[in-house]
Protein backbone atom coordinates (compact mmCIF):
# COMPACT_ATOMS: atom_id res chain seq x y z
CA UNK A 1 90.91 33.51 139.41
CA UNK A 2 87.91 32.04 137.54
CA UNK A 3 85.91 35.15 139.04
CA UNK A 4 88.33 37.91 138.21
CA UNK A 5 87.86 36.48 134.47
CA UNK A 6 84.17 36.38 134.40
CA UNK A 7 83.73 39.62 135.70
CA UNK A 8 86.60 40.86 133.41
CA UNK A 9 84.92 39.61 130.46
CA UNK A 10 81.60 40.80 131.20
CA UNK A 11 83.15 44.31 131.99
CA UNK A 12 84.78 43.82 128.28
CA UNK A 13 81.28 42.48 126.70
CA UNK A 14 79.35 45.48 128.22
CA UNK A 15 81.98 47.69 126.49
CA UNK A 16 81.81 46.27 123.26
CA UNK A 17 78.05 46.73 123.52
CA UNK A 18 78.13 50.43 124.30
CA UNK A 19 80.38 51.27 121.51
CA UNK A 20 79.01 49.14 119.05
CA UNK A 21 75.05 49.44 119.64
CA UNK A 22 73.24 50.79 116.85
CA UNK A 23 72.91 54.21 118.39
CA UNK A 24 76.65 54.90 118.19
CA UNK A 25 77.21 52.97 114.93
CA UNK A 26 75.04 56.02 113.75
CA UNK A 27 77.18 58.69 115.53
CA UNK A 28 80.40 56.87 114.46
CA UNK A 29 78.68 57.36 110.64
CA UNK A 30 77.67 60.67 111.48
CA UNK A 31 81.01 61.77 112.68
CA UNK A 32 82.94 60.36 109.74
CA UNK A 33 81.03 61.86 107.49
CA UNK A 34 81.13 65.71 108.23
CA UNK A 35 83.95 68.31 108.80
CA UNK A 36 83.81 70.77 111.42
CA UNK A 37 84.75 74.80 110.53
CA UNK A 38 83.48 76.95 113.49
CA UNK A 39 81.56 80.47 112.60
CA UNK A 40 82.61 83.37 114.98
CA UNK A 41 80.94 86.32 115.53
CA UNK A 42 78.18 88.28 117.43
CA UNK A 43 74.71 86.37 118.30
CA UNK A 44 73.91 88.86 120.89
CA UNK A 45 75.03 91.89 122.74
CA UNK A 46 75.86 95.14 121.61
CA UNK A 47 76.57 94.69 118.03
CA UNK A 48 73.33 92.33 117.20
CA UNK A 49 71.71 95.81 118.83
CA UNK A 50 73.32 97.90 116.38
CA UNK A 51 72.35 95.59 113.34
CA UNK A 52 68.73 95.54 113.97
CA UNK A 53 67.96 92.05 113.38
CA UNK A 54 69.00 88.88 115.46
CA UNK A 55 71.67 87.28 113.12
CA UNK A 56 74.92 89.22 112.26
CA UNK A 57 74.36 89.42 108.25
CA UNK A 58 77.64 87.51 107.71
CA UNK A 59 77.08 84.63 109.77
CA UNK A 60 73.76 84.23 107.35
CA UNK A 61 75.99 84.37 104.19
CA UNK A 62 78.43 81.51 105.72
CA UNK A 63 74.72 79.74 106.28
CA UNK A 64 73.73 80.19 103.05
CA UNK A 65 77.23 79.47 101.33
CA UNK A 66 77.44 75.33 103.96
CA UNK A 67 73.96 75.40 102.58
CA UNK A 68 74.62 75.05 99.15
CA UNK A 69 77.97 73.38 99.41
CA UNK A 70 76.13 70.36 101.61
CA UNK A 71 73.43 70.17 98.55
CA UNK A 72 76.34 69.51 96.02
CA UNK A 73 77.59 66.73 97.69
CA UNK A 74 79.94 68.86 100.56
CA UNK A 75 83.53 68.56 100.07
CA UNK A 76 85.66 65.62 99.59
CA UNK A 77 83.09 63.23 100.15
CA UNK A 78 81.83 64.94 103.38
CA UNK A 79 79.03 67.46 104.55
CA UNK A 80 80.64 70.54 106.67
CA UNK A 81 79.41 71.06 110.15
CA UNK A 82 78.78 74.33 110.87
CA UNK A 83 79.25 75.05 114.56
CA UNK A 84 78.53 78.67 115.67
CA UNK A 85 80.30 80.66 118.39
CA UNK A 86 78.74 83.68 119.89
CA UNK A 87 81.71 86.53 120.66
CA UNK A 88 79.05 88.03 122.63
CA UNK A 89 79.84 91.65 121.32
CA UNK A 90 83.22 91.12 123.84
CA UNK A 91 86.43 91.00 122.13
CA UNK A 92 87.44 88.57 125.20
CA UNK A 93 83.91 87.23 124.36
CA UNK A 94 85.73 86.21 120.64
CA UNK A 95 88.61 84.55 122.24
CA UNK A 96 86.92 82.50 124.30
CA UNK A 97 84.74 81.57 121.29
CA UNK A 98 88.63 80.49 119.47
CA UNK A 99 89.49 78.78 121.94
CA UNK A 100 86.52 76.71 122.50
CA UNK A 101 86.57 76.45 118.54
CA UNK A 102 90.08 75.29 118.40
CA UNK A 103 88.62 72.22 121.42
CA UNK A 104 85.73 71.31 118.76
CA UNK A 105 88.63 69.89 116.42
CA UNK A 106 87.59 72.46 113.72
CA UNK A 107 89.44 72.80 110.94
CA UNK A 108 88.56 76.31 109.76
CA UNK A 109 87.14 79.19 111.63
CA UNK A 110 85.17 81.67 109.54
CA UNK A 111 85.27 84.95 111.64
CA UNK A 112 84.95 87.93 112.95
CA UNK A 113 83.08 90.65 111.68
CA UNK A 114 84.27 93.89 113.88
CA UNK A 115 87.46 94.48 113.47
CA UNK A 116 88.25 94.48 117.49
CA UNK A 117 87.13 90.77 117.63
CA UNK A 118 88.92 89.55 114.81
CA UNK A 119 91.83 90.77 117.00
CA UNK A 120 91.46 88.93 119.51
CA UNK A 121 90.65 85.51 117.14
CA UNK A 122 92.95 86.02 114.71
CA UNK A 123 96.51 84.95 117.73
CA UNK A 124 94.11 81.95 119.11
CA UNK A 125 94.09 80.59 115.36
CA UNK A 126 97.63 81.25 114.16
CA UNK A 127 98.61 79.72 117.56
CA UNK A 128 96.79 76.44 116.90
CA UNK A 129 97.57 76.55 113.00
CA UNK A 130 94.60 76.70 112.00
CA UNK A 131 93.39 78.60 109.30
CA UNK A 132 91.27 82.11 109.76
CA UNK A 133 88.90 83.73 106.85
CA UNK A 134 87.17 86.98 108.29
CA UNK A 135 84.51 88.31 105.88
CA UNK A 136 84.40 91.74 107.08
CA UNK A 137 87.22 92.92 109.52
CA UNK A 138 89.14 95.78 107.71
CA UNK A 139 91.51 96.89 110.37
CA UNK A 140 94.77 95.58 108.24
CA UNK A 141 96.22 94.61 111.49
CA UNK A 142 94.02 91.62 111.59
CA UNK A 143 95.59 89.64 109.10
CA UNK A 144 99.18 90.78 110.44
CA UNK A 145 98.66 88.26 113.08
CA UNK A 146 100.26 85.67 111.74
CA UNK A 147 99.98 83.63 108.28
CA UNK A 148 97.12 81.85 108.78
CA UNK A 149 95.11 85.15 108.71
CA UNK A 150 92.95 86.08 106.12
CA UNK A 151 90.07 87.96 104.85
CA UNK A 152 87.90 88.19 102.01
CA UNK A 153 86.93 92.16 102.34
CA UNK A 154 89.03 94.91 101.07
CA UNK A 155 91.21 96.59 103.79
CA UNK A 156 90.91 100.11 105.48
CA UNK A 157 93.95 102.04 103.59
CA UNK A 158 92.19 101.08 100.21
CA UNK A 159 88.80 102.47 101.84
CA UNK A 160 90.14 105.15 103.17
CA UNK A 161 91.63 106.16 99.89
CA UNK A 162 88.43 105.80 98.22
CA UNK A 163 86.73 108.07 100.41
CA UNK A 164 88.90 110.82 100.35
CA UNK A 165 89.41 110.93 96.46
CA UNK A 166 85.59 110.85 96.29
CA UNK A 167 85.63 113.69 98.93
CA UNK A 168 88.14 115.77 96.58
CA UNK A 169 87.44 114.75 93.10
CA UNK A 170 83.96 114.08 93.21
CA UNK A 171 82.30 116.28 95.91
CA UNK A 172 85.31 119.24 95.42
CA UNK A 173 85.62 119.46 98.88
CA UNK A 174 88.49 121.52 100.37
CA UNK A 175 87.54 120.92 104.04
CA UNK A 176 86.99 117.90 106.37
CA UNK A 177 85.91 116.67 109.91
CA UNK A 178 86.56 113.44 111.26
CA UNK A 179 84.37 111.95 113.64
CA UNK A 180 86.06 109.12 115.43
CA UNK A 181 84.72 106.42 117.49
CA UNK A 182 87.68 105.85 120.22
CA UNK A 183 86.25 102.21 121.31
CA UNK A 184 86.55 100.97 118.11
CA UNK A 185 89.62 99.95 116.27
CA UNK A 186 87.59 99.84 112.77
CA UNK A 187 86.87 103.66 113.10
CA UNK A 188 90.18 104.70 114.66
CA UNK A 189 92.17 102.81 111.57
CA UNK A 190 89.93 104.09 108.98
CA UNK A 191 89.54 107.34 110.13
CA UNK A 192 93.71 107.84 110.38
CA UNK A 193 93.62 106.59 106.63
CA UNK A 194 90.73 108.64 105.15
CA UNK A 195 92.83 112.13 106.91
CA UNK A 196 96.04 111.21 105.20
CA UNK A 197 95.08 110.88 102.01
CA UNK A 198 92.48 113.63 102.16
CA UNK A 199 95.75 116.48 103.06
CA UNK A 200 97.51 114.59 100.03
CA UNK A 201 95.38 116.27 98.00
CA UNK A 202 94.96 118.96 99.18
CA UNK A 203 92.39 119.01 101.63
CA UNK A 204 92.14 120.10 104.52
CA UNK A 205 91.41 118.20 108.27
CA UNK A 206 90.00 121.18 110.00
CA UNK A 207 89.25 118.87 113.06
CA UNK A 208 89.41 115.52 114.34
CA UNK A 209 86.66 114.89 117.55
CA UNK A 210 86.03 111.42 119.25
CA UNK A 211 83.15 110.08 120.77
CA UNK A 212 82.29 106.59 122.91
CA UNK A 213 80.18 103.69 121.52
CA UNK A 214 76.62 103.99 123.03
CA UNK A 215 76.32 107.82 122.35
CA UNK A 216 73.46 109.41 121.63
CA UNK A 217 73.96 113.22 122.40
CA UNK A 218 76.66 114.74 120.16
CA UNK A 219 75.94 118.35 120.88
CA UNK A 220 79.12 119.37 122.20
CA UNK A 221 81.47 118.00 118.93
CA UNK A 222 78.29 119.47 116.59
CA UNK A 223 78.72 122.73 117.97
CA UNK A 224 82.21 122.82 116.97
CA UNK A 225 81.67 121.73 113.67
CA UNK A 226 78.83 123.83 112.78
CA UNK A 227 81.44 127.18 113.66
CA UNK A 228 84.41 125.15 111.37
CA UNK A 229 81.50 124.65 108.32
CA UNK A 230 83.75 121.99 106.71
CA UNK A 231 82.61 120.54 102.86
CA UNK A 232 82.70 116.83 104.44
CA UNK A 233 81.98 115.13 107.89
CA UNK A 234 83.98 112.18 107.74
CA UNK A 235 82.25 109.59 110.32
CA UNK A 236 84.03 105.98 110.18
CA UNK A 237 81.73 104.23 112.92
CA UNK A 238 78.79 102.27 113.49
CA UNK A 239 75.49 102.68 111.54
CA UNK A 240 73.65 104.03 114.94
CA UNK A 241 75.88 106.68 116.15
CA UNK A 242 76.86 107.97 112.73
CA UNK A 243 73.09 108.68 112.22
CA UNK A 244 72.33 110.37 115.44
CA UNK A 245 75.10 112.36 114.81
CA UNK A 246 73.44 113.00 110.93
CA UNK A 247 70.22 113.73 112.49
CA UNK A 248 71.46 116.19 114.73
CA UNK A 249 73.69 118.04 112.69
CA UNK A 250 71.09 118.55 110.20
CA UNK A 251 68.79 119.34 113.16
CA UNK A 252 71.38 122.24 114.12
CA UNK A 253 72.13 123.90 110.52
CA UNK A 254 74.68 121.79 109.33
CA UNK A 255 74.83 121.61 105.53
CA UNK A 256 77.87 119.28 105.09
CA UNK A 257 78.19 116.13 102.84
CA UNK A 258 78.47 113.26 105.13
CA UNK A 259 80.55 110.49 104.49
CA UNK A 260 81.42 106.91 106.10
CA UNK A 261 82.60 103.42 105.42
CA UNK A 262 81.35 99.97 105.53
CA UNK A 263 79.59 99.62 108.83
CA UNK A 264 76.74 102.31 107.15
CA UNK A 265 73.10 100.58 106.01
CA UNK A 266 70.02 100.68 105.37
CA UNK A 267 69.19 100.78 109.29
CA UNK A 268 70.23 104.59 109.47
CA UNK A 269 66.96 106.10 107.97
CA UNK A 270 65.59 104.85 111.41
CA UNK A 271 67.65 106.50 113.35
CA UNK A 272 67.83 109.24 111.21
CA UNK A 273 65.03 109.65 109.15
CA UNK A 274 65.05 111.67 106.08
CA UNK A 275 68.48 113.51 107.66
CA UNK A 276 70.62 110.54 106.49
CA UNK A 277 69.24 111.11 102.47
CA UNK A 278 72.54 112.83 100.49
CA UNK A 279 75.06 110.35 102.38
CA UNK A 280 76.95 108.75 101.14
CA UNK A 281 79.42 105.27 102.14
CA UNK A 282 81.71 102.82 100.88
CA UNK A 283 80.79 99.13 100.04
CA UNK A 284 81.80 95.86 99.05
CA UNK A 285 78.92 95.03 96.92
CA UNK A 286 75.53 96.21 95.40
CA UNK A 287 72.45 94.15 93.86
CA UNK A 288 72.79 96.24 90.94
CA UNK A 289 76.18 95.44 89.60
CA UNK A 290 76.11 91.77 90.31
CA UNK A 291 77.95 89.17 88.25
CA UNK A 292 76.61 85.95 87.03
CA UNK A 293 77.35 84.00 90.07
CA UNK A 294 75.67 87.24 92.48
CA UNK A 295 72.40 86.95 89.83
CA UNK A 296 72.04 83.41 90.87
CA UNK A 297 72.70 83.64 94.50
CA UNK A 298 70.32 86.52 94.23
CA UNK A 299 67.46 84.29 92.53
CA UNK A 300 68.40 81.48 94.65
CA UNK A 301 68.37 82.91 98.06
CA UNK A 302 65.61 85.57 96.72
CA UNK A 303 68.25 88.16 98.26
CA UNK A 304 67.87 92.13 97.04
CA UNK A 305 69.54 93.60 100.33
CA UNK A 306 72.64 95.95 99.86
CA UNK A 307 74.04 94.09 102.92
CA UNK A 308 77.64 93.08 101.73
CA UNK A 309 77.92 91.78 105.04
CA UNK A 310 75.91 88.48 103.91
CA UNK A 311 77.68 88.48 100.68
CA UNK A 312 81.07 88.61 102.08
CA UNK A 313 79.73 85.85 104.45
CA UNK A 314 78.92 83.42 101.72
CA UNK A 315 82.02 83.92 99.68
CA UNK A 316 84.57 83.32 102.84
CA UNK A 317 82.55 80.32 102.79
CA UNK A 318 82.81 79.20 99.53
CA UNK A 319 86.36 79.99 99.36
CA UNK A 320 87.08 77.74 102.65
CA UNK A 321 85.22 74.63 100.64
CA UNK A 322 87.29 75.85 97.20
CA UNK A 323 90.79 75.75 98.95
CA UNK A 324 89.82 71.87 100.49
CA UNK A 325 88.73 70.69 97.30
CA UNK A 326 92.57 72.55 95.82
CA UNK A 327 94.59 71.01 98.63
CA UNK A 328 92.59 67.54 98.62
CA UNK A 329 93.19 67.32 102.33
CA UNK A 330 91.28 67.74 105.83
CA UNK A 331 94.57 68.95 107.27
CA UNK A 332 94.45 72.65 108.48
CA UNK A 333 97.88 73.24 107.00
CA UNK A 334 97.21 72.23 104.20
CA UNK A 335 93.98 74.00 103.48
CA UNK A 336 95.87 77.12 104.77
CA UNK A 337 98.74 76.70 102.28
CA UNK A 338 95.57 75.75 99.45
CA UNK A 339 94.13 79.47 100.42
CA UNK A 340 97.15 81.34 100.38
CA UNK A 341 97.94 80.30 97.09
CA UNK A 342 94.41 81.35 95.59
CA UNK A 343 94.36 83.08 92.19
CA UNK A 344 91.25 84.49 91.00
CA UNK A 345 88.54 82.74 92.49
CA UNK A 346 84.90 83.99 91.30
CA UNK A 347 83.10 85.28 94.53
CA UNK A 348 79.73 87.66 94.75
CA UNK A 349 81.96 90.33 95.71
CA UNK A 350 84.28 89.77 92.83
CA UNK A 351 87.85 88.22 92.09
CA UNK A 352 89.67 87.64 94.96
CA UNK A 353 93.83 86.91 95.07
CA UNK A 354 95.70 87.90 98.12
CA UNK A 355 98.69 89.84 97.97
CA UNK A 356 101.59 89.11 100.57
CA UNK A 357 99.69 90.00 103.67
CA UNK A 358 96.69 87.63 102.49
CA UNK A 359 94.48 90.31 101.71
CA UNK A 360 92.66 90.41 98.64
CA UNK A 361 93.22 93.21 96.08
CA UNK A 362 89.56 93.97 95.35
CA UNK A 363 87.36 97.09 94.06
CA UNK A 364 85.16 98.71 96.48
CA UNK A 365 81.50 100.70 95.73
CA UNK A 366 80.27 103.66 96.46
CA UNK A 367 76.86 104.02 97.65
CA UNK A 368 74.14 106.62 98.42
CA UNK A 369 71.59 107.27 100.25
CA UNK A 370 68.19 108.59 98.13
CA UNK A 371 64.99 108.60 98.06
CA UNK A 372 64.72 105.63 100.84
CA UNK A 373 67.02 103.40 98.81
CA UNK A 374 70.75 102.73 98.66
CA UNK A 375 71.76 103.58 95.46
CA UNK A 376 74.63 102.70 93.63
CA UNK A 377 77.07 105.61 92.64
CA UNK A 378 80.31 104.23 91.67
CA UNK A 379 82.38 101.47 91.81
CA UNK A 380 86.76 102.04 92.69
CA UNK A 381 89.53 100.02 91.18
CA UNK A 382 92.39 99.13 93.45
């Protein structure tokens, strides 16, 4: 008996010893210190490829946004953890990264960017109850999910609206083509919305053609257009495509406007050279109508990009730390029910209040491209 109890209470002392060295005193600290919100989105693959650079512009707002929170002190009392995911480009690729999110005890995901990954997020979140801010996804099926869904972006009807009043009242045009990328739910939903509205006024949708991601020959659909000669060439898709679809065109005869939606930047002059110039897109932001707060992060960050993607970034981030501090509380319920009920908060992009569906009601910009800048044209009132 007297052995068992040695040998018990050495087992015990060793324990006590491992928990309580200094080493994991300090993680203990550490750990008690910091909350955890998870950043989802592309680190490589396919859509890294189409951004040309090697962070997803987004995912460096939400950097810069934990950045600035952790200098004033973090939240509560505490410093956020950022922990990134990759999605790998995959929309299985972004569920995995939920799920492996949701293990991390995180108590926010910021996340996706393309509208297909947010997709496959957005049920892994609402599932676990935990709360979902997507900076850019504008597929309004996203936040459908379920009500812990949101987004700080404007949604695709609202864009698509924008574009085709431009299109008519603007640019006078009585004819359209819509170029639709059929692997990507961002430019199937946009480019449904952008056709109805366009025949409610009066235009016309003399042809819809599709295409596959990773295209780089569009002669066929540009020989169909170029016999149609529509006023606008509607192209809701990724920045590469759309501009060797530009280039071509322009290569072929084609005089029409082009138009397209968020996913256009600066990028497309590479792919497109000079073909791109006359183009023009819709936005969530531009350098040249920032607010107060966008002057400062501008100065701060010494940021002059028209990238709203890193703007959009930084205020889901801000927002997430704005809704703790509201609902006083770790608790992912909470800080959902603390977001929900947001009124007016002061991002870079503007005001943002959601409406039933938690999606902000926001204004949108419209930009163009000119003498190898992006130049601001317009800005659109919801």
């Amino acid at each position: 008996m007297k052995k068992i109890i040695i040998v018990l209470y050495l087992s015990l002392s060793g324990l006590w010893a491992t928990l309580f060295s200094p080493d994991m005193l300090t993680n203990v600290v550490v750990a008690a210190e910091t909350i955890k919100v998870a950043a989802i989105m592309a680190k490589s693959g396919e859509a890294i490829q189409q951004l040309e650079g090697d962070t997803t512009p987004a995912l460096v707002g939400i950097r810069y946004a934990i950045e600035d929170i952790n200098k004033q002190g973090g939240v509560l009392g505490k410093q956020i953890e950022l922990l990134e995911f990759d999605n790998k480009s995959m929309a299985i690729g972004a569920k995995l990264a939920a799920e492996e999110a949701v293990k991390a005890g995180v108590v926010a995901i910021l996340g996706d960017v393309w509208s297909s990954h947010s997709l496959a997020v957005a049920p892994v979140a609402q599932a676990a109850k935990i709360p979902m801010i997507s900076p850019m996804s504008t597929n309004p099926k996203v936040t459908l999910v379920g009500d812990y869904i949101f987004r700080v972006c404007f949604i695709d009807p609202f864009q698509g609206l924008v574009m085709a009043n431009f299109a008519v009242d603007d640019l006078k045009a009585k004819s359209a083509v819509v170029l639709t990328n059929t692997t990507e739910a961002y430019s199937m939903g946009l480019a449904d919305f952008f056709k109805d509205k366009f025949k409610q006024k009066g235009g016309e949708i003399l042809w819809e053609g599709d295409y596959l991601s990773k295209t780089t020959d569009f002669t066929a659909l540009l020989e169909k257009i170029k016999s149609l000669n529509p006023n606008v060439i509607f192209i809701p898709g990724a920045a590469r495509e759309s501009s060797y679809i530009i280039k071509q065109s322009r290569e072929m005869g084609i005089k029409s406007t082009f138009l397209g939606g968020d996913a256009w930047f600066e990028a497309m002059w590479k792919y497109s050279g000079d073909a791109v110039e006359g183009s023009y897109y819709s936005s969530h932001w531009h350098p040249d109508i920032a607010n107060e707060l966008s002057k400062k992060f501008i100065q701060d960050h010494n940021y002059t990009s028209a990238k709203a993607g890193v703007t959009l970034g930084y205020d889901a981030g801000m927002l997430l730390a704005d809704a703790i501090r509201r609902a006083n509380s770790f608790e992912p319920t909470q800080i959902r029910n603390a977001i929900a009920s947001t009124q007016n908060f002061q991002g870079l992009t503007g005001k943002i209040s959601f409406d039933s569906n938690r999606d902000p009601i926001k204004s949108a910009v419209i930009l163009k491209f000119e003498k190898k800048k992006i130049v601001y044209y317009k800005s659109v009132e919801p």
